[in-house]
C-alpha atoms as a PDB file:
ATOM      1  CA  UNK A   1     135.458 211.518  21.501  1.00  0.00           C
ATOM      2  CA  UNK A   2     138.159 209.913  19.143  1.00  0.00           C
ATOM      3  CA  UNK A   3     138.967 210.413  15.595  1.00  0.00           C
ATOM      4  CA  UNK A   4     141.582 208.056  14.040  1.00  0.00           C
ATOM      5  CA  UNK A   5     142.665 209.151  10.211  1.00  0.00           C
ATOM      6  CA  UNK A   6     144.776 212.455  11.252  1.00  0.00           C
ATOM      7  CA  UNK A   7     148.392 212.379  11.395  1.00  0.00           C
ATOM      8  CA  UNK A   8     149.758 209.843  14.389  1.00  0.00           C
ATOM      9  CA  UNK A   9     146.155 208.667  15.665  1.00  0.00           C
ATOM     10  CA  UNK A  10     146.100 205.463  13.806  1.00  0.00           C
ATOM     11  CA  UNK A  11     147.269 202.510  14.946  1.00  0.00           C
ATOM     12  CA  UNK A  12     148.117 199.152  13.719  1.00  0.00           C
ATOM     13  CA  UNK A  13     144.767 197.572  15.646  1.00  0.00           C
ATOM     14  CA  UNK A  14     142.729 200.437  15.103  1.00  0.00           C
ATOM     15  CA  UNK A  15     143.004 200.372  10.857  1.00  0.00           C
ATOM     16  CA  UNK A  16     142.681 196.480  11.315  1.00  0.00           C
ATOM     17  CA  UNK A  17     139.869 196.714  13.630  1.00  0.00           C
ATOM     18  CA  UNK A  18     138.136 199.650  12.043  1.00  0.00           C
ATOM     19  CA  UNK A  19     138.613 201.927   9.605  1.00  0.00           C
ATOM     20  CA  UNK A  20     139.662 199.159   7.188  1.00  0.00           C
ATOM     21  CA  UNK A  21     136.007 198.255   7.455  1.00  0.00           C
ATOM     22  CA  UNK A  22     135.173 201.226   6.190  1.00  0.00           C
ATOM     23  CA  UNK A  23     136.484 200.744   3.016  1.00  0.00           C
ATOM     24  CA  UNK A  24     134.473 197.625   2.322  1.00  0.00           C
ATOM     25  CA  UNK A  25     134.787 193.924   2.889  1.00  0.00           C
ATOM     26  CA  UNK A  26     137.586 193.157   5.606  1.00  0.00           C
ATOM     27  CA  UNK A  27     139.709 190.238   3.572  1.00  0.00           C
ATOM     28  CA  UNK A  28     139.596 189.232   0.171  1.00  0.00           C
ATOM     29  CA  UNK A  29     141.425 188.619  -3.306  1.00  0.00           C
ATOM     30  CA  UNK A  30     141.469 191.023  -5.820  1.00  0.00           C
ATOM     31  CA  UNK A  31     140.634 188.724  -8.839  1.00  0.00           C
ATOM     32  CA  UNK A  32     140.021 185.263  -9.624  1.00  0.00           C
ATOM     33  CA  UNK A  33     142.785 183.718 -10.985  1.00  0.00           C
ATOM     34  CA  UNK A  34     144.977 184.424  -7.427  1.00  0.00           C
ATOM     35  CA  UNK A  35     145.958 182.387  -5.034  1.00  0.00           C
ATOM     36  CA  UNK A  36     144.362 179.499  -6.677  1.00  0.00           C
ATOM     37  CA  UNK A  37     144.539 175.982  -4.895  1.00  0.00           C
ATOM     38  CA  UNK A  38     144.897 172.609  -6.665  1.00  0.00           C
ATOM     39  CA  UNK A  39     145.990 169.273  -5.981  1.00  0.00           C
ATOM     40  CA  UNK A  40     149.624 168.103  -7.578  1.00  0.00           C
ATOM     41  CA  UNK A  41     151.513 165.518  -7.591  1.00  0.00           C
ATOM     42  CA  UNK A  42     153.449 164.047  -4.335  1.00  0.00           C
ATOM     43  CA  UNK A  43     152.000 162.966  -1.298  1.00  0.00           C
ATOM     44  CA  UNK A  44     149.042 164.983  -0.202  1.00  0.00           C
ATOM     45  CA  UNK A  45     150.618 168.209  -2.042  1.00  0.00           C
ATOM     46  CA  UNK A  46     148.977 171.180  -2.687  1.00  0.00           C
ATOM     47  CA  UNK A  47     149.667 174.000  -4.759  1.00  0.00           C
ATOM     48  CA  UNK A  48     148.667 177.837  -4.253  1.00  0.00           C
ATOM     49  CA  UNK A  49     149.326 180.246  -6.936  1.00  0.00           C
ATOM     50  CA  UNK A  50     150.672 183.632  -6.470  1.00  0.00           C
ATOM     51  CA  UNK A  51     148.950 186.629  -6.075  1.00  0.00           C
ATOM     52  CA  UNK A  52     147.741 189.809  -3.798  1.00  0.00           C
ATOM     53  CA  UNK A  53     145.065 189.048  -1.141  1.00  0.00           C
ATOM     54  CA  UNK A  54     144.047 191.705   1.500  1.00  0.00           C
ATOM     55  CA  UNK A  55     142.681 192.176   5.026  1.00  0.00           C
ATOM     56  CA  UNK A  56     142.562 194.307   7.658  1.00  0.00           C
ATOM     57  CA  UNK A  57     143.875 197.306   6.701  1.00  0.00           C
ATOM     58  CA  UNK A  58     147.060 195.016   5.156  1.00  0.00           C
ATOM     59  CA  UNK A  59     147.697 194.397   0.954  1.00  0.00           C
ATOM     60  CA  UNK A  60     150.116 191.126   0.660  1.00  0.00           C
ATOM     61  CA  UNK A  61     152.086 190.148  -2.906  1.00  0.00           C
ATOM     62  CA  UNK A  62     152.048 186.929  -1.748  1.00  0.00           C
ATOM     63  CA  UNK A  63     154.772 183.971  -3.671  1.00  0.00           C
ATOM     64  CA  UNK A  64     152.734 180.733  -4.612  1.00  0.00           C
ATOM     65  CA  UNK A  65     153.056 177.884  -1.968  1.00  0.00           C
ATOM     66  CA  UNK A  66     153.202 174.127  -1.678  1.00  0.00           C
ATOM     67  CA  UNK A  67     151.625 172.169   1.465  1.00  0.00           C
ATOM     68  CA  UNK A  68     151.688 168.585   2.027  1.00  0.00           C
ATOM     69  CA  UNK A  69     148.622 167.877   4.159  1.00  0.00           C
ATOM     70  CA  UNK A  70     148.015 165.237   6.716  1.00  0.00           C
ATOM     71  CA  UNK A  71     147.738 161.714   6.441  1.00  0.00           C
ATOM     72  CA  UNK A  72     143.825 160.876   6.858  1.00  0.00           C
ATOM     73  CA  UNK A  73     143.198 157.737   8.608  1.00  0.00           C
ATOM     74  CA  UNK A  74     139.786 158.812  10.221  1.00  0.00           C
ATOM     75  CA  UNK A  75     137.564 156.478   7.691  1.00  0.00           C
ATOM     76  CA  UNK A  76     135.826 159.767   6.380  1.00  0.00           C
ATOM     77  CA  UNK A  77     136.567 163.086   4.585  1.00  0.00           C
ATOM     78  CA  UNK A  78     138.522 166.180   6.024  1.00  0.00           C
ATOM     79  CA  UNK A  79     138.331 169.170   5.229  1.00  0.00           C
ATOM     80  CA  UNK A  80     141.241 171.446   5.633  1.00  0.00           C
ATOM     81  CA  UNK A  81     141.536 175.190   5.085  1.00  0.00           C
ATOM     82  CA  UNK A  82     144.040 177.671   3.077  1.00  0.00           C
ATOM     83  CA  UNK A  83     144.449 180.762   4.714  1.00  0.00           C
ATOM     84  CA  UNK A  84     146.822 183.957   4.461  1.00  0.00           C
ATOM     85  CA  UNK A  85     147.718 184.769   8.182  1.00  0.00           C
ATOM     86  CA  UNK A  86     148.458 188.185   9.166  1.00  0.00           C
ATOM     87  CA  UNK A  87     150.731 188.814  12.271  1.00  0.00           C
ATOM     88  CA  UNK A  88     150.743 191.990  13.603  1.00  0.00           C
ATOM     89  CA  UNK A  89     153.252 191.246  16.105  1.00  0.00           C
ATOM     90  CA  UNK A  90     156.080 190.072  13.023  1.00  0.00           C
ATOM     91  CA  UNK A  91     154.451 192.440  10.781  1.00  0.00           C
ATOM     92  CA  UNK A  92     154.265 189.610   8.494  1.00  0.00           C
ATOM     93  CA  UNK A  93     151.804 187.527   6.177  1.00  0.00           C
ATOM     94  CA  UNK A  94     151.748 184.051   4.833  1.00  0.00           C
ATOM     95  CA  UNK A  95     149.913 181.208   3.799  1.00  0.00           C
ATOM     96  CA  UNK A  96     148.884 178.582   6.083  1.00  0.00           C
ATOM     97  CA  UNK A  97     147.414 175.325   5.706  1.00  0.00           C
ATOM     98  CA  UNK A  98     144.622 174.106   8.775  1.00  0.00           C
ATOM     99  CA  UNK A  99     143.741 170.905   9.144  1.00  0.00           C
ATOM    100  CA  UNK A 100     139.939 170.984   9.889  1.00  0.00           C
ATOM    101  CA  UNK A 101     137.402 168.070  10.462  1.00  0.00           C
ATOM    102  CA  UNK A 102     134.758 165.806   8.691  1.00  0.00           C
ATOM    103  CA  UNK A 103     132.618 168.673   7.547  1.00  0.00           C
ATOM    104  CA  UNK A 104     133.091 170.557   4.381  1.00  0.00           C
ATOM    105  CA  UNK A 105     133.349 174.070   6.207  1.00  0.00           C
ATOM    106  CA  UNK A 106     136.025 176.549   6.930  1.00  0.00           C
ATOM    107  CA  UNK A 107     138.149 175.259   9.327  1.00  0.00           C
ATOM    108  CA  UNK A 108     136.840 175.806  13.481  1.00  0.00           C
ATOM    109  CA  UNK A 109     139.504 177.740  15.546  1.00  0.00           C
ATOM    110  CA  UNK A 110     140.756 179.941  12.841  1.00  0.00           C
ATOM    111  CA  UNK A 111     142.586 183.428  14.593  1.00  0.00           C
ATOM    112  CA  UNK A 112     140.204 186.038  14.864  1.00  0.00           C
ATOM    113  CA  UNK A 113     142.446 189.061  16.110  1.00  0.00           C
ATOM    114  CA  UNK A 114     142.891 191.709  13.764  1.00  0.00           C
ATOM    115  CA  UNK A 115     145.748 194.185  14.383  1.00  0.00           C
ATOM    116  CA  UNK A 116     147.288 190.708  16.617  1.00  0.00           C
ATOM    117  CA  UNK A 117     146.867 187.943  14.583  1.00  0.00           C
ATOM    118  CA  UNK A 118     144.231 187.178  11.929  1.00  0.00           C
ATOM    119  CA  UNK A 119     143.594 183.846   9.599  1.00  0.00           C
ATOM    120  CA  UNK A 120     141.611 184.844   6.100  1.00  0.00           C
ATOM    121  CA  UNK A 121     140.415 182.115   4.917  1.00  0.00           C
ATOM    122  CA  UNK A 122     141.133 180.682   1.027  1.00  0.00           C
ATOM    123  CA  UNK A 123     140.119 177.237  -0.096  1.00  0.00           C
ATOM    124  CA  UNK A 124     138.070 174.398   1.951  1.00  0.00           C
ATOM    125  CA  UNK A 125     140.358 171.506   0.550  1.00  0.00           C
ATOM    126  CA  UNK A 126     139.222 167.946   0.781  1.00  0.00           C
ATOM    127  CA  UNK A 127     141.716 165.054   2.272  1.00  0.00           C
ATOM    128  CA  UNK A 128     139.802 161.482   1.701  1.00  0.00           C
ATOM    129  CA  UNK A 129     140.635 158.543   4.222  1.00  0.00           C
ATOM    130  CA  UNK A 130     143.715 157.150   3.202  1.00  0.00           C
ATOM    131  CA  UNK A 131     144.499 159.810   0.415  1.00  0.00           C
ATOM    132  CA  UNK A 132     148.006 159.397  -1.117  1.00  0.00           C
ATOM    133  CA  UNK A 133     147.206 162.255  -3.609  1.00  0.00           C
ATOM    134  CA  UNK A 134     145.463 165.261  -3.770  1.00  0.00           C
ATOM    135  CA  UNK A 135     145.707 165.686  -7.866  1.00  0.00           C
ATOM    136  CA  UNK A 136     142.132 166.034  -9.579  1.00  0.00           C
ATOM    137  CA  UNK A 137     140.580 166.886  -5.946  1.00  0.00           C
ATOM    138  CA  UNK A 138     137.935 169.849  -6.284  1.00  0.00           C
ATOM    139  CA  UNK A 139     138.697 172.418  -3.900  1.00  0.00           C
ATOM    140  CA  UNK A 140     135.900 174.754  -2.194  1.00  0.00           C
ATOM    141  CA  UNK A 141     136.320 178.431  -3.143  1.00  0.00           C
ATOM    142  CA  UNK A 142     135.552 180.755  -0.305  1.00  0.00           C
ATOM    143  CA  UNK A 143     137.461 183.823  -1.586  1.00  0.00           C
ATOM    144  CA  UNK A 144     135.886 186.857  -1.497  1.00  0.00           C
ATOM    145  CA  UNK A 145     136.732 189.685  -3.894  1.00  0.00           C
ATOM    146  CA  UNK A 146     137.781 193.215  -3.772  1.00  0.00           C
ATOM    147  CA  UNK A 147     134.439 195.228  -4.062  1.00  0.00           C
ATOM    148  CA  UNK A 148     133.620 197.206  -7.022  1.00  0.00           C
ATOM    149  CA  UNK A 149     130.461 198.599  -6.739  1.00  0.00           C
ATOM    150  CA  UNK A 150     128.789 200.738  -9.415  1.00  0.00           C
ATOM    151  CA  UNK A 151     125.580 202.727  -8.690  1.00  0.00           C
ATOM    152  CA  UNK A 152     124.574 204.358 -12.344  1.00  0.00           C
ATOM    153  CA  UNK A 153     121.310 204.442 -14.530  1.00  0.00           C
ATOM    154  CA  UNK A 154     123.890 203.166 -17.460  1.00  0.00           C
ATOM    155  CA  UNK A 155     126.461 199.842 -16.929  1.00  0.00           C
ATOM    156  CA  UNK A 156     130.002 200.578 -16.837  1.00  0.00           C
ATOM    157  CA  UNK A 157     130.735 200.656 -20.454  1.00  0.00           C
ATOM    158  CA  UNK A 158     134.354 199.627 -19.500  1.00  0.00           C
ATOM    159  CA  UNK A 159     134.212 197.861 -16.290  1.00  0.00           C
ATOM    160  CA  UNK A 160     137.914 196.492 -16.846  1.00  0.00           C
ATOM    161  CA  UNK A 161     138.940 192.385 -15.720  1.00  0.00           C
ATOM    162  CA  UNK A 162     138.719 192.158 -12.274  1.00  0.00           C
ATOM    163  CA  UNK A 163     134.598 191.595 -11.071  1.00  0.00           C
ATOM    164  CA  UNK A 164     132.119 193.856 -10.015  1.00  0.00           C
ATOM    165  CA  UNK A 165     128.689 194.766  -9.243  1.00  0.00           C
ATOM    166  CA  UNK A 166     126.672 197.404 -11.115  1.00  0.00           C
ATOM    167  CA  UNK A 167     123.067 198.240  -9.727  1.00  0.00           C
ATOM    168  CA  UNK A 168     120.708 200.809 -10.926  1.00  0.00           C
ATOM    169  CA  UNK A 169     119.146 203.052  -8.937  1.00  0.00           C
ATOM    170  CA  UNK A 170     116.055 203.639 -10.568  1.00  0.00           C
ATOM    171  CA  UNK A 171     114.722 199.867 -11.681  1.00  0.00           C
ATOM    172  CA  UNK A 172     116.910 198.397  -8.729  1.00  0.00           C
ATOM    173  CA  UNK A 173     118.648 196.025 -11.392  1.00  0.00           C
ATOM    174  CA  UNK A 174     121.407 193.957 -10.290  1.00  0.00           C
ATOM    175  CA  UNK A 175     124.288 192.847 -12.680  1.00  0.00           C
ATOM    176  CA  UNK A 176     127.386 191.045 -12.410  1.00  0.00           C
ATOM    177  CA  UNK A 177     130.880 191.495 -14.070  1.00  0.00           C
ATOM    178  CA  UNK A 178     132.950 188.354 -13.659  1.00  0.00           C
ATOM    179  CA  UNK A 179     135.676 189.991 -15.909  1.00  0.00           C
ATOM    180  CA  UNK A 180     134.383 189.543 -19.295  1.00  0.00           C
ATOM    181  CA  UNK A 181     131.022 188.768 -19.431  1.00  0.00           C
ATOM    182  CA  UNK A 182     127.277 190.665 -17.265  1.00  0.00           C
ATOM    183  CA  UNK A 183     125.256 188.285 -15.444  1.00  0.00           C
ATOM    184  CA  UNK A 184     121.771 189.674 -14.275  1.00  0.00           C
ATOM    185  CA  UNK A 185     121.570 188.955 -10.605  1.00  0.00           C
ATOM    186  CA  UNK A 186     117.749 190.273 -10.787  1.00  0.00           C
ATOM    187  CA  UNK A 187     114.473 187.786 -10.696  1.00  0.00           C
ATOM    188  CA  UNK A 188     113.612 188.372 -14.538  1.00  0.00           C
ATOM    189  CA  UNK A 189     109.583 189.577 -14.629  1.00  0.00           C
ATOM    190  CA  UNK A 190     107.306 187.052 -15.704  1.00  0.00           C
ATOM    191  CA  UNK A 191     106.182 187.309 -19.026  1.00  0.00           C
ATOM    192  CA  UNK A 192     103.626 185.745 -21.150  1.00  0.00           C
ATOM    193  CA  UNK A 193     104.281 182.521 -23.685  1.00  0.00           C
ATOM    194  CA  UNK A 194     101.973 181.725 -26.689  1.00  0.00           C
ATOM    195  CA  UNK A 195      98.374 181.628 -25.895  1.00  0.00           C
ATOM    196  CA  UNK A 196      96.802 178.144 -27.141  1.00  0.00           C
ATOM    197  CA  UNK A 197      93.029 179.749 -26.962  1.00  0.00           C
ATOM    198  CA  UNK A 198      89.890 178.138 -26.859  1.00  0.00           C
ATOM    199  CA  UNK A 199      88.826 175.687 -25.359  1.00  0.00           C
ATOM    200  CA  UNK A 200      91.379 177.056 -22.810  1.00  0.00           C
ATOM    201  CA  UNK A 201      89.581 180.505 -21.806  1.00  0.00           C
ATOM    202  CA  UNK A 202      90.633 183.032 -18.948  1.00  0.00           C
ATOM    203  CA  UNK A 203      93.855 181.991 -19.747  1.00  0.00           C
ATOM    204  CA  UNK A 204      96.661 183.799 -17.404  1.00  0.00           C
ATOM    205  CA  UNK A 205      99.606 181.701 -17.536  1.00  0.00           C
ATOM    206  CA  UNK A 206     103.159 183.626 -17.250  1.00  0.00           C
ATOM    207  CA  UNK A 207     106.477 182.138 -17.232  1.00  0.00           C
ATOM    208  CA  UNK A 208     110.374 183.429 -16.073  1.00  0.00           C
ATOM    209  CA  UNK A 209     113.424 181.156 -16.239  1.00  0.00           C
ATOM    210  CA  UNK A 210     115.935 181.842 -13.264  1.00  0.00           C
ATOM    211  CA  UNK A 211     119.024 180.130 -12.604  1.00  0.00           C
ATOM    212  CA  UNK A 212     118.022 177.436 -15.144  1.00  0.00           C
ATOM    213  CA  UNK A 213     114.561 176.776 -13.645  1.00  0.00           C
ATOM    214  CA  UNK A 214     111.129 177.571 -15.937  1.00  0.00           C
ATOM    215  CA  UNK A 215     108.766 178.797 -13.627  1.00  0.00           C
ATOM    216  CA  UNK A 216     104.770 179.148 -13.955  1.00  0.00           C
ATOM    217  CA  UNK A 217     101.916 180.704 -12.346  1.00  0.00           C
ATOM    218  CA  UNK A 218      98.122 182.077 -13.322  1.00  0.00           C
ATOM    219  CA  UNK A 219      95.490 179.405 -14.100  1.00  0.00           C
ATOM    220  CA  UNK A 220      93.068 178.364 -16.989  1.00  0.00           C
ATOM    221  CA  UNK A 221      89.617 177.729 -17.325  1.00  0.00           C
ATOM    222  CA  UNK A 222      88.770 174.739 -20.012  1.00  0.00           C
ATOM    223  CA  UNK A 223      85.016 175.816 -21.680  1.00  0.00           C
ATOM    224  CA  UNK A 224      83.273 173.636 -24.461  1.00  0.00           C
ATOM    225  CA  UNK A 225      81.115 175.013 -25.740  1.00  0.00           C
ATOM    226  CA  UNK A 226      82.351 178.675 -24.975  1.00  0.00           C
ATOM    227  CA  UNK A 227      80.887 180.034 -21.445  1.00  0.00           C
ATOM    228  CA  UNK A 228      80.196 176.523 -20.383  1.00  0.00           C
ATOM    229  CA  UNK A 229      82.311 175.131 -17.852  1.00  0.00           C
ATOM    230  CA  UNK A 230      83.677 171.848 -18.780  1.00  0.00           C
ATOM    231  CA  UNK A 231      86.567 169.115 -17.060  1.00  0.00           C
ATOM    232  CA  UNK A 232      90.150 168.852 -18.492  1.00  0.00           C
ATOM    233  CA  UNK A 233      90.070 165.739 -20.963  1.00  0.00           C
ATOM    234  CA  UNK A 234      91.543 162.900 -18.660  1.00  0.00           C
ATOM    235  CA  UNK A 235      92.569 160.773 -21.765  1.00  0.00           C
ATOM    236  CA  UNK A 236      94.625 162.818 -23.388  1.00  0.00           C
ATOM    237  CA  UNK A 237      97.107 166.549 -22.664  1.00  0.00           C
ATOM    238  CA  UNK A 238      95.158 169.798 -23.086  1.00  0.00           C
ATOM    239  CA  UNK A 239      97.623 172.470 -25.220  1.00  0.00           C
ATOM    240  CA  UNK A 240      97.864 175.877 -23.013  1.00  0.00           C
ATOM    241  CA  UNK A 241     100.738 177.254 -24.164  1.00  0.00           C
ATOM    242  CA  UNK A 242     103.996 177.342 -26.246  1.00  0.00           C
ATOM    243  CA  UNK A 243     107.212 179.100 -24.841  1.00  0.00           C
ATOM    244  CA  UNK A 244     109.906 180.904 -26.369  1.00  0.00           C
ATOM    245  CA  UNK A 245     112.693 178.527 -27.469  1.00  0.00           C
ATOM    246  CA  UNK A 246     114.707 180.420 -24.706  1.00  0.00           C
ATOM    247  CA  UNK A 247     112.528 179.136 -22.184  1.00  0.00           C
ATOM    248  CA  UNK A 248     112.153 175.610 -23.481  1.00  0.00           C
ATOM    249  CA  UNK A 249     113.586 172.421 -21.619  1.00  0.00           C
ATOM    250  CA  UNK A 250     116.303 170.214 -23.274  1.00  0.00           C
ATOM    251  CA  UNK A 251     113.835 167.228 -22.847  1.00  0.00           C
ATOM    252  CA  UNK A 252     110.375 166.463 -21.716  1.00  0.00           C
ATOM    253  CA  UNK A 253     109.191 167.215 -18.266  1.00  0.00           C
ATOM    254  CA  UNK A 254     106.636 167.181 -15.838  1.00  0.00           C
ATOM    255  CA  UNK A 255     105.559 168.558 -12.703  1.00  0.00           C
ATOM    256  CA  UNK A 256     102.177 168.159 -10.807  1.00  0.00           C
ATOM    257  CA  UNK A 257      99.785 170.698 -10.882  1.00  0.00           C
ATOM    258  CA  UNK A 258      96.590 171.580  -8.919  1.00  0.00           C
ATOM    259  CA  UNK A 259      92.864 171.832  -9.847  1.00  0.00           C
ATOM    260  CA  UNK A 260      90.631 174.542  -8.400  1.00  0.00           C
ATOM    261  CA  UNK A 261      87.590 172.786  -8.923  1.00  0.00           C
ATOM    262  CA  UNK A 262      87.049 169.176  -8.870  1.00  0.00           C
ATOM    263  CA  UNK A 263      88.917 167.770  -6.037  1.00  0.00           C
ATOM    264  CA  UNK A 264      91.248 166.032  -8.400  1.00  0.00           C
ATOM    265  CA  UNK A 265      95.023 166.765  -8.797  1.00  0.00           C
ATOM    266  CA  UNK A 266      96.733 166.532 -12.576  1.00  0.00           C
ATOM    267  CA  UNK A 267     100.206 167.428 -13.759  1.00  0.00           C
ATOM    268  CA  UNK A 268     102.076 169.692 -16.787  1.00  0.00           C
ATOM    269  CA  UNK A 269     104.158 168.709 -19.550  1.00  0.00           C
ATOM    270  CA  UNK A 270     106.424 170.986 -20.831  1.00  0.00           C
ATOM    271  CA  UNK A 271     107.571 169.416 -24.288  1.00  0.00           C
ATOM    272  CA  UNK A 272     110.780 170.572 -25.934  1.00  0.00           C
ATOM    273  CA  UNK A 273     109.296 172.384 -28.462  1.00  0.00           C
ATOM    274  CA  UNK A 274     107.627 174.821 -25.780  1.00  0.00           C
ATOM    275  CA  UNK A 275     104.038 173.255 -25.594  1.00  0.00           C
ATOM    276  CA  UNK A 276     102.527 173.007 -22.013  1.00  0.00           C
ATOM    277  CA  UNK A 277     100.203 170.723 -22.112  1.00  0.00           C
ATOM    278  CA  UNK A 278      96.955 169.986 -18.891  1.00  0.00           C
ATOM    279  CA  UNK A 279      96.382 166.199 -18.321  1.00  0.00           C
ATOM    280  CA  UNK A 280      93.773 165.893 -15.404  1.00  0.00           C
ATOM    281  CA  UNK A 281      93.428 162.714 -13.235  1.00  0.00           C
ATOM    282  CA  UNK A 282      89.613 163.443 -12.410  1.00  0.00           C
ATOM    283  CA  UNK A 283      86.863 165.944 -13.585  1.00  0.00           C
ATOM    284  CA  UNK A 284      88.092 169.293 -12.890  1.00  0.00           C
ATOM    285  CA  UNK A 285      87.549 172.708 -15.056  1.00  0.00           C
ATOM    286  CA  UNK A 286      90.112 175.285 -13.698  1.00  0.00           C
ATOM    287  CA  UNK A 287      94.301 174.650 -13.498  1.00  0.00           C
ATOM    288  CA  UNK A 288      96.208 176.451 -11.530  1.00  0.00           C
ATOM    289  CA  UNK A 289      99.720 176.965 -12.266  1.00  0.00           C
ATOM    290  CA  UNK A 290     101.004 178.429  -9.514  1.00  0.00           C
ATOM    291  CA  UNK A 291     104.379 177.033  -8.064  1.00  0.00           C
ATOM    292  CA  UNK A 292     104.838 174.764 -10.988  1.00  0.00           C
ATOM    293  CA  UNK A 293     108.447 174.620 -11.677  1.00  0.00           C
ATOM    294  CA  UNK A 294     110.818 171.982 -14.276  1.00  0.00           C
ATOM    295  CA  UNK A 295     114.677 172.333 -14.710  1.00  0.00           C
ATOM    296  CA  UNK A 296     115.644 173.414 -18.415  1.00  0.00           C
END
């Protein structure tokens, strides 16, 4: 058996390889706004900001940094990669720009040796065929972050700038801090909008907006007179609903929808002022809205 942590038992590769681990993710930044890439002026340049990064077991202050990439002459996209190097072997770390191929992914043949030498990668940085410039490019973030993880049955009620994640234990919440401002990370539950009533009966329609999607499920039966089944109205929308104004598109949309008896198939409008409205294509009495989903 070995145990590495006690005075002289750790070595260079062994906090690189291991015990760094332990304290989290192996490489990342510790906020947003370091090391930040973006295209300036000059020939191919690119400019890094300053700021701390870490990674195996190593914390760098790192200076900002100017690159000129490649000329491009391949007829397509490249994709080159920012990276902080670590070299065990100098004891030093510094930022490196790798010129990668024609897809938009981290670099291939980055170092992979903690405690020897180790690439953590930055920024995926497009170079277009014949590029003279790299100014108002849009760089691909693939920092990660140092984690700050907060397991409570209360959010941090001073989580400070730099981001974290708060979850609670008992509801299994999930919340974001990107510095100044939560972001639930949790599917919202589904809820229930603004019954229309008759002649829509057994009416279970529910609605949850994630990620700036509306999406519906539950189905309706349409009854005239009451207890008598009856087809949709093929002429003309059938009112179900009306949603909160939170959950209301920014214009009119429509998705298709399927009948559960009939054999015909129909679609939804969701109007801007939160009515869902039925509009069948054949004789059919029950809607389903299951899986119906429109973009806000």
């Amino acid at each position: 058996m070995a145990s590495y942590g006690y005075d002289g038992t750790v070595s260079e590769s062994i906090w690189a390889a291991r015990l760094s681990q332990s304290l989290g993710s192996r490489h990342g930044v510790f906020t947003p706004g370091e090391l930040v890439a973006s295209g300036v002026a000059g020939v191919r340049a690119l400019d890094v900001s300053a700021g701390w990064a870490y990674g195996w077991g190593v914390v760098d202050d790192l200076a900002a940094a100017t690159f000129n990439a490649n000329a491009n002459a391949t007829g397509s996209t490249r994709y080159d990669t920012v990276v902080v190097r670590r070299n065990w072997s100098t004891n030093t770390s510094s930022l490196v720009l790798v010129q990668g191929g024609s897809s938009a992914a981290i670099a291939s043949g980055l170092n992979n040796s903690p405690g020897t030498l180790a690439d953590q990668p930055l920024w995926i940085i497009p170079v277009s065929s014949g590029a003279t410039s790299l100014v108002g490019i849009t760089p691909i973030d693939v920092r990660a972050y140092a984690p700050r993880t907060a397991v409570a049955t209360t959010q941090p009620h001073d989580p400070g700038t730099t981001p974290m994640v708060w979850i609670h234990p008992g509801t299994g919440d999930v919340r974001y801090w990107s510095g100044s401002a939560w972001t639930s990370l949790t599917d919202p539950t589904w809820s229930i909008p603004t019954l229309a009533g008759p002649p829509v009966y057994n009416n279970t329609i529910e609605y949850r907006v994630v990620g700036g999607m509306l999406y519906l499920r539950g189905q309706g039966d349409y009854q005239s007179p009451p207890g008598t089944s009856a087809p949709f109205p093929t002429g003309s929308g059938t009112k179900v609903a009306t949603l909160p104004a939170a959950a209301r598109p920014s214009a009119v949309r429509y998705a298709p929808c399927r009948f559960l008896s009939g054999t015909s198939n129909g679609y939804i409008e969701v109007k801007t002022n939160g009515e869902i409205e039925v509009r069948a294509s054949a004789s059919s009495s029950t809607v389903s809205f299951d899986g119906v989903a429109v973009s806000l």
